[in-house]
N, C-alpha and C. Protein backbone atom coordinates (compact mmCIF):
# COMPACT_ATOMS: atom_id res chain seq x y z
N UNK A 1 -78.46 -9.15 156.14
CA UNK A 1 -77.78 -10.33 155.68
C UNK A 1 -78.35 -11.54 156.44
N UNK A 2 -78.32 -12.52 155.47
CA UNK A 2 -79.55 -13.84 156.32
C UNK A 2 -78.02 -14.72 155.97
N UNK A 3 -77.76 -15.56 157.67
CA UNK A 3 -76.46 -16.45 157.54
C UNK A 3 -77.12 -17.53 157.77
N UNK A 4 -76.79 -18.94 157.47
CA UNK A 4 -77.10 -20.10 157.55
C UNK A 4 -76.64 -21.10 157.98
N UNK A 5 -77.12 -21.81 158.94
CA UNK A 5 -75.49 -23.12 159.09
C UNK A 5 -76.65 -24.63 158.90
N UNK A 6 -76.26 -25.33 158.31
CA UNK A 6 -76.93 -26.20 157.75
C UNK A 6 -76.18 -27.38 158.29
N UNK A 7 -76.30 -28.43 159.04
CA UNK A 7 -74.82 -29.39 159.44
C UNK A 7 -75.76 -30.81 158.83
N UNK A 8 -74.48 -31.15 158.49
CA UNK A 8 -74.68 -32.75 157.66
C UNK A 8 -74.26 -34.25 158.84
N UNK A 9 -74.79 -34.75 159.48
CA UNK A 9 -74.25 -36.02 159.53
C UNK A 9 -74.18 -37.07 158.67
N UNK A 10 -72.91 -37.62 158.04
CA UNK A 10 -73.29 -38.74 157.07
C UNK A 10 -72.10 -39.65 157.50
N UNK A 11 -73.06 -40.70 156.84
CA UNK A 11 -72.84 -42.17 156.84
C UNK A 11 -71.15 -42.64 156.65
N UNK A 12 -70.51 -42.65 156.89
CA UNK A 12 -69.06 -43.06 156.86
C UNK A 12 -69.25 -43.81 155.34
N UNK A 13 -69.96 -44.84 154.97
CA UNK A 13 -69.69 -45.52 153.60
C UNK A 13 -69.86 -45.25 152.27
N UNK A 14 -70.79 -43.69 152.35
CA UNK A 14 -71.56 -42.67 151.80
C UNK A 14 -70.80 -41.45 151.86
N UNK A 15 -69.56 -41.56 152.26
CA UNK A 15 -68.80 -40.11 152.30
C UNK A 15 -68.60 -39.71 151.36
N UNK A 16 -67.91 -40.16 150.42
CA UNK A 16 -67.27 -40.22 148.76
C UNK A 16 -68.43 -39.69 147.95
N UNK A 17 -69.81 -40.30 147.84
CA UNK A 17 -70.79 -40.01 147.75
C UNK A 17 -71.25 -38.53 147.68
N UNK A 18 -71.56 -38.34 149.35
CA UNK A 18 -71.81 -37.13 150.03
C UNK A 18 -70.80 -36.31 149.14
N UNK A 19 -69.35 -36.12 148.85
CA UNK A 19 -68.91 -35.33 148.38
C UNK A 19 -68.95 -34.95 147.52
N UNK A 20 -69.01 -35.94 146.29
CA UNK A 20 -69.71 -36.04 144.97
C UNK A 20 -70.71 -34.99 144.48
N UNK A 21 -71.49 -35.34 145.35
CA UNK A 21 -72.65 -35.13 145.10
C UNK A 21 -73.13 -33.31 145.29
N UNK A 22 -72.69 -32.79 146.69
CA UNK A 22 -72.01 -31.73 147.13
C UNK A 22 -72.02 -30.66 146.25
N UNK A 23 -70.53 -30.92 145.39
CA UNK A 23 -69.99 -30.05 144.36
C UNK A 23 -70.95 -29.11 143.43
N UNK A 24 -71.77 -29.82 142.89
CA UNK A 24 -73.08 -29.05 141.89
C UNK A 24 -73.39 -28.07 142.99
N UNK A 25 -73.98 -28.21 144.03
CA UNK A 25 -74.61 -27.61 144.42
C UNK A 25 -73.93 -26.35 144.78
N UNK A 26 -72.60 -26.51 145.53
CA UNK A 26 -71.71 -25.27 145.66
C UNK A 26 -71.36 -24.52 145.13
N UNK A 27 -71.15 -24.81 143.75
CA UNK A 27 -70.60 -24.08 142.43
C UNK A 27 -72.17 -23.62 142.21
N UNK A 28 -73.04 -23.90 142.01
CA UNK A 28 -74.08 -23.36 141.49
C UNK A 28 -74.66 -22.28 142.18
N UNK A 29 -74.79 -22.58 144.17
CA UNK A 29 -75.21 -21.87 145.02
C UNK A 29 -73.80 -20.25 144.39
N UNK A 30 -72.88 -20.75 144.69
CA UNK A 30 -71.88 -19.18 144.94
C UNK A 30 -72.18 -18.59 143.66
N UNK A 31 -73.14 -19.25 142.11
CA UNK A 31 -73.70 -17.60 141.08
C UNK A 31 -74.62 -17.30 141.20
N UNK A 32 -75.77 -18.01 142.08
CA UNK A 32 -76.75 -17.10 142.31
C UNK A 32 -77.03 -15.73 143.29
N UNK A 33 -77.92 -14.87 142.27
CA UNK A 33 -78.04 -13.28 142.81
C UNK A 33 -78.11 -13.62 143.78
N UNK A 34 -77.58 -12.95 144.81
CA UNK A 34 -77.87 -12.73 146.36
C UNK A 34 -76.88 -13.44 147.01
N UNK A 35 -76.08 -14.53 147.05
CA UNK A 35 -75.12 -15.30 147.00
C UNK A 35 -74.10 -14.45 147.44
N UNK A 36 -73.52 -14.14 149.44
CA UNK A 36 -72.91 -13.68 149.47
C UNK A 36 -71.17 -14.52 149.71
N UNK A 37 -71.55 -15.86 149.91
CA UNK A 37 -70.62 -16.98 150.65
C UNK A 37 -71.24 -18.15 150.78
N UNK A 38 -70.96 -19.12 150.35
CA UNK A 38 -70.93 -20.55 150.23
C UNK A 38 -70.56 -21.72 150.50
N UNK A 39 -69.91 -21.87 151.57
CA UNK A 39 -68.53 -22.81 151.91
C UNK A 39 -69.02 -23.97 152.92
N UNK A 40 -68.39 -24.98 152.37
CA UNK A 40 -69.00 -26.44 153.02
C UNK A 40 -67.77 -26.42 153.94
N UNK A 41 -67.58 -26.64 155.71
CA UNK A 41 -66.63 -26.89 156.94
C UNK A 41 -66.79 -28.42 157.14
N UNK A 42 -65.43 -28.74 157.70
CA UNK A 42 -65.61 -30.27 157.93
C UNK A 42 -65.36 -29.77 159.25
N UNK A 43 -66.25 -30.74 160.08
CA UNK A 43 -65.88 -30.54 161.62
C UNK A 43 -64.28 -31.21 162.51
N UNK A 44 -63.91 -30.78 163.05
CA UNK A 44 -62.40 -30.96 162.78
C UNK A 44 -62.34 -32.36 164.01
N UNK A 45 -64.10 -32.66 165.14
CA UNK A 45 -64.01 -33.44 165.91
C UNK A 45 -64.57 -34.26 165.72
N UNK A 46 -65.33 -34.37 164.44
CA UNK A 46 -65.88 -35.46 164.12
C UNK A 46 -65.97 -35.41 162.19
N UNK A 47 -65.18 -36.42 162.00
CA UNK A 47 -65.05 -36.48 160.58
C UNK A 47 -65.99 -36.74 159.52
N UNK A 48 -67.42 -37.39 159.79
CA UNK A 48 -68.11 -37.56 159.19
C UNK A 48 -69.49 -36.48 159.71
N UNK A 49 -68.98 -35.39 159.94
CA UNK A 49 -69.94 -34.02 160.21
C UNK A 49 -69.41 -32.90 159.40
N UNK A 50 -70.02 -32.35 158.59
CA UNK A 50 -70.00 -31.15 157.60
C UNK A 50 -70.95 -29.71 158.01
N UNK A 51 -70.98 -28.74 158.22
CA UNK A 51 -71.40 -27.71 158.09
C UNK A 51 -70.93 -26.76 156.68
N UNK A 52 -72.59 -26.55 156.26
CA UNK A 52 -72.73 -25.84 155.19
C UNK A 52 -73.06 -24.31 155.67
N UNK A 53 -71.98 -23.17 155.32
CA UNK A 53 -71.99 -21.66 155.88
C UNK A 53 -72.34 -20.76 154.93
N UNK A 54 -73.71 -20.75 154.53
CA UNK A 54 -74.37 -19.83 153.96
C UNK A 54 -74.31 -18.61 154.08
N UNK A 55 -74.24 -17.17 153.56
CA UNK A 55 -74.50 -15.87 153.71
C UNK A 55 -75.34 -15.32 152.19
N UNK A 56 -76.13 -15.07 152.90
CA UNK A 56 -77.43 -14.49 151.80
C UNK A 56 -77.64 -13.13 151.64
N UNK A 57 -78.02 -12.00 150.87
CA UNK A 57 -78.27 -10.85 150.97
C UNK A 57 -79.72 -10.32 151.70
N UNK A 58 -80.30 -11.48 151.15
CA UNK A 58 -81.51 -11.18 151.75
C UNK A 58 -82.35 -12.69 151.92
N UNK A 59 -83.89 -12.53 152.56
CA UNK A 59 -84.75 -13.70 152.61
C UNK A 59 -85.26 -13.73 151.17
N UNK A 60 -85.09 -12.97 149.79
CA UNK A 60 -85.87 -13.40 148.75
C UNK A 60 -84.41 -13.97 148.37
N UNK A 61 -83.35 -13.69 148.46
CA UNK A 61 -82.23 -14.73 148.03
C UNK A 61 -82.13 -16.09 148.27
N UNK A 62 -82.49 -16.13 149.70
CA UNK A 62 -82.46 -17.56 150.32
C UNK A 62 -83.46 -18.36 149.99
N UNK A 63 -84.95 -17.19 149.80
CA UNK A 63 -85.95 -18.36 148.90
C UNK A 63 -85.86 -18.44 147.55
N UNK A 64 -85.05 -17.75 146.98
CA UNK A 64 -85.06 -18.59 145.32
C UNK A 64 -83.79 -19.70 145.17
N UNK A 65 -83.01 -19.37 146.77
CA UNK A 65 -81.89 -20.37 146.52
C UNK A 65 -82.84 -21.91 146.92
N UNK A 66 -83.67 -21.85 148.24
CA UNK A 66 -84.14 -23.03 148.26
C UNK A 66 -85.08 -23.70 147.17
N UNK A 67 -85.58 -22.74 146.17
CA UNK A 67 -86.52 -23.26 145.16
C UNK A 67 -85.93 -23.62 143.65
N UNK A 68 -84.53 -23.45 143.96
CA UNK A 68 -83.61 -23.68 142.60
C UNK A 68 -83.40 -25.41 142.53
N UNK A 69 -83.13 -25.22 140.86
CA UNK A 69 -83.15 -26.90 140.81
C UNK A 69 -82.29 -27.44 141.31
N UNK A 70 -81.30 -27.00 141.22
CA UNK A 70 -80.08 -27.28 142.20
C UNK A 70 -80.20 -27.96 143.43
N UNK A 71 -80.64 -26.91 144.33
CA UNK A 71 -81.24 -27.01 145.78
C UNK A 71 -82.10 -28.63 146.17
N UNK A 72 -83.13 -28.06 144.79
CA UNK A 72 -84.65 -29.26 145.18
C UNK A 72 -83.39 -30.71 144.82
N UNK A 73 -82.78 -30.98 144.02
CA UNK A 73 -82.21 -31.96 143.06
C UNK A 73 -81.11 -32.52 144.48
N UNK A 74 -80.48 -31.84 145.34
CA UNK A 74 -79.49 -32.06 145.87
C UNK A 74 -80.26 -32.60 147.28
N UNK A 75 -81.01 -31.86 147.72
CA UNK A 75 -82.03 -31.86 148.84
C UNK A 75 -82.90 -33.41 148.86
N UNK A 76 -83.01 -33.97 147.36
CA UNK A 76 -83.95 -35.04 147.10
C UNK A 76 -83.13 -36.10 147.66
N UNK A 77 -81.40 -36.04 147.10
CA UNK A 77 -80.60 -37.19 147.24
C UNK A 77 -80.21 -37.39 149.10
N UNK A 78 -80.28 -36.31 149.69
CA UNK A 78 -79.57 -35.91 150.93
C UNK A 78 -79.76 -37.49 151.80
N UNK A 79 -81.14 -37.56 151.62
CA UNK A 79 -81.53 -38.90 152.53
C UNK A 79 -80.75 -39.87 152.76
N UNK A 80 -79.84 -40.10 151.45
CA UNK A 80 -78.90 -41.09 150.97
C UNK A 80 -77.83 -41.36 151.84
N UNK A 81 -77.46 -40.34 152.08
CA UNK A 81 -75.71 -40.22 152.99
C UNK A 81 -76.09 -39.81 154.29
N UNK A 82 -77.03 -39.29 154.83
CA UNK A 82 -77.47 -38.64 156.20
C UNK A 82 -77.85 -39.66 157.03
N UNK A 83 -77.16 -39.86 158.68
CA UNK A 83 -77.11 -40.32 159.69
C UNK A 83 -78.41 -39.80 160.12
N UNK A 84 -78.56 -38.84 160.08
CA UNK A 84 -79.72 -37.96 161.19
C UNK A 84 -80.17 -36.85 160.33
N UNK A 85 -81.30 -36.50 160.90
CA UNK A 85 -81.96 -34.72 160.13
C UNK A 85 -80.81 -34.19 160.09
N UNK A 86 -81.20 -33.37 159.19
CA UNK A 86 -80.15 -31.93 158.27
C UNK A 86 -80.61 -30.76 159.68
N UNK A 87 -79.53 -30.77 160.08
CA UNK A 87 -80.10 -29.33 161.27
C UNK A 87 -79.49 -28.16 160.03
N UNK A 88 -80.95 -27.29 160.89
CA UNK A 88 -80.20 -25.79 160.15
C UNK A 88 -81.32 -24.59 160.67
N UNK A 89 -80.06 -23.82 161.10
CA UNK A 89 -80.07 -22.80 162.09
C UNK A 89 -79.69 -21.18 161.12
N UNK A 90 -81.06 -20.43 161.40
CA UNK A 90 -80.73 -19.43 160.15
C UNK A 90 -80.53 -18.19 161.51
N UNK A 91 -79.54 -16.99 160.72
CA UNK A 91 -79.43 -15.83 161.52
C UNK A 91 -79.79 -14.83 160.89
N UNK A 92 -79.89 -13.24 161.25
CA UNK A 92 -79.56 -12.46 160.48
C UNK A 92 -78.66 -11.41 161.26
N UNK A 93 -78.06 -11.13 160.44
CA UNK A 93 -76.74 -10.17 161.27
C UNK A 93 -76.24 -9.56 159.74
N UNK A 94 -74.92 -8.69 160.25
CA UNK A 94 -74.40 -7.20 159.72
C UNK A 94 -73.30 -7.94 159.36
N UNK A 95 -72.43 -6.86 158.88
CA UNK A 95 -71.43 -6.88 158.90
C UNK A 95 -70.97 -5.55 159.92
N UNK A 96 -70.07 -6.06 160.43
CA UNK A 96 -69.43 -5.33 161.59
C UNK A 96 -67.83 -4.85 161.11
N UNK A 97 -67.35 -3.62 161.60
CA UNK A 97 -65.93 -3.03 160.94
C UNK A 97 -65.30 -3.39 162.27
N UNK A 98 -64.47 -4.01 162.52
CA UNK A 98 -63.30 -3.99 163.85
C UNK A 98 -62.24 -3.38 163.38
């Protein structure tokens, strides 16, 4: 399993925007094959910081997710609302039974 954390800084005047804009991409990311979890976090200490929490099945999931139009289309606008680079920090890990 390939996990992802992708964090957004954006622009306070560009929020509305940023959210807007968002939506396609989430709904679209959670039907593609491989698509195990999808979920955009608002950071609870800073309000205009988002983390995007990816879970992938695999690395050919995650590369047809980055090569989808979706992706390229959402990825083009990002510049728009972003304070700073898009950090993003990939893992791979299990699932674990506790």
């Amino acid at each position: 399993m390939i996990i992802i954390h992708a964090t957004f800084h954006i622009n306070p005047e560009k929020l509305d925007m940023f959210l807007e804009e968002i939506q396609p991409l989430i709904a679209a990311s959670r039907e593609e094959n491989g698509n195990v979890s999808y979920r955009l976090q608002k950071d609870v200490e800073n309000e205009n910081v988002f983390t995007m929490v990816e879970v992938w099945k695999d690395m050919q999931a995650v590369a047809s997710h980055n090569s989808s139009e979706h992706f390229t289309k959402f990825v083009a606008k990002a510049k728009e609302f972003l304070t700073a680079p898009l950090e993003v920090q990939a893992f791979e890990g299990q699932t674990l039974k506790l």
